[in-house]
PDB file of N, CA and C in Angstrom:
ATOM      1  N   UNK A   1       0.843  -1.180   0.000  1.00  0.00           N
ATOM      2  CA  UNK A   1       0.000   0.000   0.000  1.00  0.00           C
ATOM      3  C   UNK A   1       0.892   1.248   0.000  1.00  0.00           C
ATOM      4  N   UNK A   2       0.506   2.159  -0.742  1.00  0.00           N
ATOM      5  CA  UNK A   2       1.385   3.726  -0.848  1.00  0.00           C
ATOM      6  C   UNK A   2       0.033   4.455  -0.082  1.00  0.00           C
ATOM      7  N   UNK A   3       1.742   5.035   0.711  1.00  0.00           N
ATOM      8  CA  UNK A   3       1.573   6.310   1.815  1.00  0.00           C
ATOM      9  C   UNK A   3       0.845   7.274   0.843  1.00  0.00           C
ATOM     10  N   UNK A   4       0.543   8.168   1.770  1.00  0.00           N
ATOM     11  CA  UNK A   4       0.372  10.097   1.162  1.00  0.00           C
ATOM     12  C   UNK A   4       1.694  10.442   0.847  1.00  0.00           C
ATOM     13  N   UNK A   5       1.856  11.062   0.139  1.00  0.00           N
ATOM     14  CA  UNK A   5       3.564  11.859  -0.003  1.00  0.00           C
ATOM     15  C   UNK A   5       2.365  13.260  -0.033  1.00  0.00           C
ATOM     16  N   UNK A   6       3.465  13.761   1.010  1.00  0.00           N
ATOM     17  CA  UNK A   6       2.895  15.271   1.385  1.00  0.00           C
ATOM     18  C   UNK A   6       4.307  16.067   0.632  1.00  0.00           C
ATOM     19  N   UNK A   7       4.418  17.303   0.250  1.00  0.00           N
ATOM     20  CA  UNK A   7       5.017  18.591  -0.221  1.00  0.00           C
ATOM     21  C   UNK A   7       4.788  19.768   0.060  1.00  0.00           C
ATOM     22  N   UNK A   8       6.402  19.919   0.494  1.00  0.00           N
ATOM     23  CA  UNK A   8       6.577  21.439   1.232  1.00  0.00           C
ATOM     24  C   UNK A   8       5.736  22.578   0.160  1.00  0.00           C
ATOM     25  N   UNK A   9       5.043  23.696   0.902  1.00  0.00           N
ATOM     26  CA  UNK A   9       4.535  24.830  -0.143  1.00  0.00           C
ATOM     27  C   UNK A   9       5.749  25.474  -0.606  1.00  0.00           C
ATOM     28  N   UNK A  10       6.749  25.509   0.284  1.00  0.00           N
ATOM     29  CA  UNK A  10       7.916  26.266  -0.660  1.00  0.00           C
ATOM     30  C   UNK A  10       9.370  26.106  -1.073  1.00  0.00           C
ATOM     31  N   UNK A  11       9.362  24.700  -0.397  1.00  0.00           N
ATOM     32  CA  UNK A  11      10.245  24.501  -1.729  1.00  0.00           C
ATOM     33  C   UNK A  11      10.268  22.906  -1.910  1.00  0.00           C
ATOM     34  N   UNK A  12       9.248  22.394  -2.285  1.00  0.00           N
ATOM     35  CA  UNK A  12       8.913  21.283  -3.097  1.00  0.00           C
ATOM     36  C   UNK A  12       9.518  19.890  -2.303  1.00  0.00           C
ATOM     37  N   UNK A  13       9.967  19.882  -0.936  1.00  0.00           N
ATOM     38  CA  UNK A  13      10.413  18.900  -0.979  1.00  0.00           C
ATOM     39  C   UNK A  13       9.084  17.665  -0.062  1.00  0.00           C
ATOM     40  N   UNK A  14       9.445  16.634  -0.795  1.00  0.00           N
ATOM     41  CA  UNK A  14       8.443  15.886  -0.615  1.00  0.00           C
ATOM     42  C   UNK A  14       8.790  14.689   0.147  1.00  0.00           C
ATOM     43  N   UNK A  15       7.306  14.012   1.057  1.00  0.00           N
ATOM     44  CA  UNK A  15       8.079  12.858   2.065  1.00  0.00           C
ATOM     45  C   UNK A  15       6.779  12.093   2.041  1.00  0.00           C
ATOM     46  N   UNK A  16       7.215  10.688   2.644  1.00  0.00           N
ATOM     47  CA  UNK A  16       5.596   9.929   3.167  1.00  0.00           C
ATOM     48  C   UNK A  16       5.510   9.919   4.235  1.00  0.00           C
ATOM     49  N   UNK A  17       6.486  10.331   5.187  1.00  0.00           N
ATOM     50  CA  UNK A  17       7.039  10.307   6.524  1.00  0.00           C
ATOM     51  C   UNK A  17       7.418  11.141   7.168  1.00  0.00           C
ATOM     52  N   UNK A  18       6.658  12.758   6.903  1.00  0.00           N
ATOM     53  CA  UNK A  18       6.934  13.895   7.264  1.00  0.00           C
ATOM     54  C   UNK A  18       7.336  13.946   9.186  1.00  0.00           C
ATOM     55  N   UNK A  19       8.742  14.550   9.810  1.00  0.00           N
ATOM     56  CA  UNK A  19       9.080  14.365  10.770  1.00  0.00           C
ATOM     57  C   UNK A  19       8.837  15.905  11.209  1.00  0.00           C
ATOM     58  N   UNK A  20       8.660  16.688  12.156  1.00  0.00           N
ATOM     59  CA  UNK A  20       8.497  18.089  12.704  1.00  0.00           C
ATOM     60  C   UNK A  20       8.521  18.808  11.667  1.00  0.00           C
ATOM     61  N   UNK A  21       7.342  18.509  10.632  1.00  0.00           N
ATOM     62  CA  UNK A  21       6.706  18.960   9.729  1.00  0.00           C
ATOM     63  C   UNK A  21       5.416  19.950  10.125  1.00  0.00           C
ATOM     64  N   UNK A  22       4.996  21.119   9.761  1.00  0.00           N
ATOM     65  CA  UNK A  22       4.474  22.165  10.093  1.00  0.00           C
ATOM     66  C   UNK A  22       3.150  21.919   8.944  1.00  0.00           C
ATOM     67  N   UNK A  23       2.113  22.235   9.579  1.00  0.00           N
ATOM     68  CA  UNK A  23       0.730  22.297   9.226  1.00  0.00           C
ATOM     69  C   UNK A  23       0.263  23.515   9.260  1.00  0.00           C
ATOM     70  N   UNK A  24      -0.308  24.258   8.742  1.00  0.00           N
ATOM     71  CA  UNK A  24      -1.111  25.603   8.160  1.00  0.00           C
ATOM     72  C   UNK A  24      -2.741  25.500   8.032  1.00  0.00           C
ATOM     73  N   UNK A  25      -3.826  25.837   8.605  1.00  0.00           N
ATOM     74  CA  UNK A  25      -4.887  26.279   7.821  1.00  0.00           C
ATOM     75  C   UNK A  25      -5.405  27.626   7.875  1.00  0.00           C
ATOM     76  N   UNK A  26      -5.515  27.910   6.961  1.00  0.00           N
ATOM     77  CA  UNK A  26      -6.198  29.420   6.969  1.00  0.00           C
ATOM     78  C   UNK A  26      -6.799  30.146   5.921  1.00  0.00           C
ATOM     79  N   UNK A  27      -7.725  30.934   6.257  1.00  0.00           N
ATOM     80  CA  UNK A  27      -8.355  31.945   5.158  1.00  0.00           C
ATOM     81  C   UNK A  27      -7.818  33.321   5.384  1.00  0.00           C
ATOM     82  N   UNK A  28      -8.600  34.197   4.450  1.00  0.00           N
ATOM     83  CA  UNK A  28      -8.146  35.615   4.687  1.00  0.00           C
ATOM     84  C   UNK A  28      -8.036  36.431   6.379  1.00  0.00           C
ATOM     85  N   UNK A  29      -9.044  35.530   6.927  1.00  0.00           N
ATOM     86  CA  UNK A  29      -9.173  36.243   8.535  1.00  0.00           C
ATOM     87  C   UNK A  29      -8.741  35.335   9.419  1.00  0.00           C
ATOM     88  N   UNK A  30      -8.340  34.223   9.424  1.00  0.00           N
ATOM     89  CA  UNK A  30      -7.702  33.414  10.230  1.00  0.00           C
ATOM     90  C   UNK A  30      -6.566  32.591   9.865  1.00  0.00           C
ATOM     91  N   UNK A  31      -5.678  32.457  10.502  1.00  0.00           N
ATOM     92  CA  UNK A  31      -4.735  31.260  10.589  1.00  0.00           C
ATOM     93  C   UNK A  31      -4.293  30.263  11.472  1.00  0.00           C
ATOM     94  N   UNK A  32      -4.225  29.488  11.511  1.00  0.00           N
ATOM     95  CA  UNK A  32      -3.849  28.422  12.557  1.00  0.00           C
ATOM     96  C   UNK A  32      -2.471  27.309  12.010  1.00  0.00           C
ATOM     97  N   UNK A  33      -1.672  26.886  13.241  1.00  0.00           N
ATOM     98  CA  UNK A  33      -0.441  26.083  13.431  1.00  0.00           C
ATOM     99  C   UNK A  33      -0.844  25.132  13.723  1.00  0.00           C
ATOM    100  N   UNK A  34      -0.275  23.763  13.004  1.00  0.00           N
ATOM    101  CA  UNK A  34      -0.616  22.993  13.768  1.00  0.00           C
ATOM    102  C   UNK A  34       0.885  22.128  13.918  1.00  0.00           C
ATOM    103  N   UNK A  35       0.989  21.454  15.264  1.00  0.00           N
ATOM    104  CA  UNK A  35       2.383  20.532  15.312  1.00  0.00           C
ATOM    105  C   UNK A  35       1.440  19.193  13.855  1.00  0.00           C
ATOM    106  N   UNK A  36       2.491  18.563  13.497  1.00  0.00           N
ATOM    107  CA  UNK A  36       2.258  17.520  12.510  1.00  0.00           C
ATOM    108  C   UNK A  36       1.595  16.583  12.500  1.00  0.00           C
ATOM    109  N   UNK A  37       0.212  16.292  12.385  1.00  0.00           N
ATOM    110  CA  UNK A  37      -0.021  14.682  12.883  1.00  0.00           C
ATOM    111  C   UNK A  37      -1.043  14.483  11.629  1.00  0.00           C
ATOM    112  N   UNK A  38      -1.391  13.295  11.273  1.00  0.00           N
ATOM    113  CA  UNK A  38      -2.089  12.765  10.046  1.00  0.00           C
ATOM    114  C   UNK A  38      -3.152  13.544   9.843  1.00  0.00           C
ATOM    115  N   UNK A  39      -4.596  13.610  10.646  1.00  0.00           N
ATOM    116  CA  UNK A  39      -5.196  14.294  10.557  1.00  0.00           C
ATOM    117  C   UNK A  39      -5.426  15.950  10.375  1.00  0.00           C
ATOM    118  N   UNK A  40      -4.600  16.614  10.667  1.00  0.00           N
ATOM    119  CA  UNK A  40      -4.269  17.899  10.324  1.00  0.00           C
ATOM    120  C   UNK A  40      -3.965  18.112   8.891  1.00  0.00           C
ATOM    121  N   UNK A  41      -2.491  16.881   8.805  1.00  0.00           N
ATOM    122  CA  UNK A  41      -2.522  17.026   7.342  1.00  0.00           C
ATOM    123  C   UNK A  41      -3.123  17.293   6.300  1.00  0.00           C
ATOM    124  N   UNK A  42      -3.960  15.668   6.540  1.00  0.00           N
ATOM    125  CA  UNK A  42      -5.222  15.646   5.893  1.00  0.00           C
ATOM    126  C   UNK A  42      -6.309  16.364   5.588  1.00  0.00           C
ATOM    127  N   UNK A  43      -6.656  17.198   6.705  1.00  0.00           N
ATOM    128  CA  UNK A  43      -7.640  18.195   6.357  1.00  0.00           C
ATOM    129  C   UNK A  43      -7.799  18.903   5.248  1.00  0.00           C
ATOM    130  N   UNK A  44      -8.878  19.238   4.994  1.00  0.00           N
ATOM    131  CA  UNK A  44      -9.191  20.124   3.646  1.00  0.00           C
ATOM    132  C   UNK A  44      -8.398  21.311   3.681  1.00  0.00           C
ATOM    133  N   UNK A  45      -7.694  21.319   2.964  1.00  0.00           N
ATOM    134  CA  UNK A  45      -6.891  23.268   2.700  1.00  0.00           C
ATOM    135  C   UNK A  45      -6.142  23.260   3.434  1.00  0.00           C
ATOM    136  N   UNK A  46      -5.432  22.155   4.018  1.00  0.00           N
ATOM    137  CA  UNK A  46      -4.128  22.234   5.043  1.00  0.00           C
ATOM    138  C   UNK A  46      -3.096  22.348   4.060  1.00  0.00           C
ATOM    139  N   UNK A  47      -2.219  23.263   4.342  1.00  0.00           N
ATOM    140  CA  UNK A  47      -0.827  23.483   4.027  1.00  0.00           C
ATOM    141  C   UNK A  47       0.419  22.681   4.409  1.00  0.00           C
ATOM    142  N   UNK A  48       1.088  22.646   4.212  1.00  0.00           N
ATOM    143  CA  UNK A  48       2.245  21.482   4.587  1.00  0.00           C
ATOM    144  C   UNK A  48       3.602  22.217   4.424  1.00  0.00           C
ATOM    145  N   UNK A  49       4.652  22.486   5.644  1.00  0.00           N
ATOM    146  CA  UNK A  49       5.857  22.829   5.082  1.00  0.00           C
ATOM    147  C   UNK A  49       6.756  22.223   5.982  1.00  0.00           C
ATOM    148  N   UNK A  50       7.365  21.672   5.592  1.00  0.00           N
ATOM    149  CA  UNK A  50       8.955  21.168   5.656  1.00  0.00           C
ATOM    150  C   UNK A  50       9.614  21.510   7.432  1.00  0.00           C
ATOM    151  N   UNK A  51       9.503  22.479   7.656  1.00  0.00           N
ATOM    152  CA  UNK A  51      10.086  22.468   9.045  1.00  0.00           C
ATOM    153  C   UNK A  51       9.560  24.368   9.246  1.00  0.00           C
ATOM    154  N   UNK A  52      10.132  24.878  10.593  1.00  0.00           N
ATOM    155  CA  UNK A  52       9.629  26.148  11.094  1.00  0.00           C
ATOM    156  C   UNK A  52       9.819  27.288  10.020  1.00  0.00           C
ATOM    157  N   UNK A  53      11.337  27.097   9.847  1.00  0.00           N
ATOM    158  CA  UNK A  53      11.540  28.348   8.498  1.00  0.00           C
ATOM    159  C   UNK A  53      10.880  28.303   7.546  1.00  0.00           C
ATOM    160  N   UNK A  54      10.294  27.682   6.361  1.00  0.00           N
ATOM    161  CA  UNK A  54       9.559  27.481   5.590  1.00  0.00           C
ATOM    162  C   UNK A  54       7.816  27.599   6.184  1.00  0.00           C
ATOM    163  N   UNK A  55       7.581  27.067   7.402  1.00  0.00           N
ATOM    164  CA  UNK A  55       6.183  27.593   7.946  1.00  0.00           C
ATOM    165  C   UNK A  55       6.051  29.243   8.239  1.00  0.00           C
ATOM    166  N   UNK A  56       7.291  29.910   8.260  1.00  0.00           N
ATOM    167  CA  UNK A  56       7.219  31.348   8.772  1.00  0.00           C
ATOM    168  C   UNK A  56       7.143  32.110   7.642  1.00  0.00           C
ATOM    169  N   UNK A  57       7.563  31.601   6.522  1.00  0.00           N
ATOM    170  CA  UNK A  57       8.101  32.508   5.153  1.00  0.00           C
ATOM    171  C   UNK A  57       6.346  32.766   5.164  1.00  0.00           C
ATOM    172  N   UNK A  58       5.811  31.463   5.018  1.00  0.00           N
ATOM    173  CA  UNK A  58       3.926  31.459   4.619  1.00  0.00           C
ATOM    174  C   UNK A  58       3.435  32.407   5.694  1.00  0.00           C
ATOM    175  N   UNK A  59       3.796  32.237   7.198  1.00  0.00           N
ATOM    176  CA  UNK A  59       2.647  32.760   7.443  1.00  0.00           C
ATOM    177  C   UNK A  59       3.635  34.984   7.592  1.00  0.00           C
ATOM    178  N   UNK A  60       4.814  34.992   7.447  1.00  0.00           N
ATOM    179  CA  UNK A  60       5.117  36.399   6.636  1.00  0.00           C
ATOM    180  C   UNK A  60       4.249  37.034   6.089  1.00  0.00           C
ATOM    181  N   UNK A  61       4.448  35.718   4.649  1.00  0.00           N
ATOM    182  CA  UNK A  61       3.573  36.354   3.484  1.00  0.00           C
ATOM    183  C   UNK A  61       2.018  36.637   3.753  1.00  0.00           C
ATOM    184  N   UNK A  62       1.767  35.603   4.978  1.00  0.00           N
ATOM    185  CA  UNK A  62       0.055  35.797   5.033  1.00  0.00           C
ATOM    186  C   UNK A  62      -0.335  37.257   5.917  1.00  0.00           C
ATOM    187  N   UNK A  63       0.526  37.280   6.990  1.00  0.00           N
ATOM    188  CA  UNK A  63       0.623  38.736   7.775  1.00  0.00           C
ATOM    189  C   UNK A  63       0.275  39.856   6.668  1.00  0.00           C
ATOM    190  N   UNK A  64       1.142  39.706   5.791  1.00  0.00           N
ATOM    191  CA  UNK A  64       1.688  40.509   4.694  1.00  0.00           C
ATOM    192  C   UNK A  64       0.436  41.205   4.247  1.00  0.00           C
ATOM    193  N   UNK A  65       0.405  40.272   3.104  1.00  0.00           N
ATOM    194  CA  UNK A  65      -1.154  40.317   2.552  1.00  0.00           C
ATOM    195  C   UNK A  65      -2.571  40.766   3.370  1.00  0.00           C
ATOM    196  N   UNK A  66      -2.040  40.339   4.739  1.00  0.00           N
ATOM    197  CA  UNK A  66      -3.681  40.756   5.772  1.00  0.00           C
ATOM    198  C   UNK A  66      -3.474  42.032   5.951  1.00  0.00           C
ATOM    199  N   UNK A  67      -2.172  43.079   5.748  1.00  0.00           N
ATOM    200  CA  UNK A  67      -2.061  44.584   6.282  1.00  0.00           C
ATOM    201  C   UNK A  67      -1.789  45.010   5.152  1.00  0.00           C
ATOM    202  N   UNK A  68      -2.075  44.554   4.024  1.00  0.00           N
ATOM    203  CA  UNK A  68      -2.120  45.799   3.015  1.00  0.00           C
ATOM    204  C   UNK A  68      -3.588  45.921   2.295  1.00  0.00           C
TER     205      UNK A  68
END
């Protein structure tokens, strides 16, 4: 049986076995962190990145975008 292979939003790297892997959901008025676990993943419109630096660039850019 094949895993999920999940992929970082920014820079492509991909795993089936994501380890202190960073979870994202959010719309224009909210965001939320999540520590890594299947179900988060999974969720509808969850984001996926690679480790903390790559979770911060996203939620930067999302700050970003919410104050202009």
């Amino acid at each position: 049986m094949i895993g999920t292979i999940y992929r970082c939003e920014i820079c492509g790297e991909e795993s089936d076995n994501p380890m202190r892997w960073i979870v994202i959901n959010c719309n224009s008025e909210q965001l939320t962190i999540h520590k890594w676990t299947k179900d988060a993943a999974d969720a509808r419109g969850a984001r996926h990145y690679c480790g903390e630096a790559h979770a911060q660039v996203y939620v930067s850019r999302w700050l970003e975008a919410a104050c202009s």
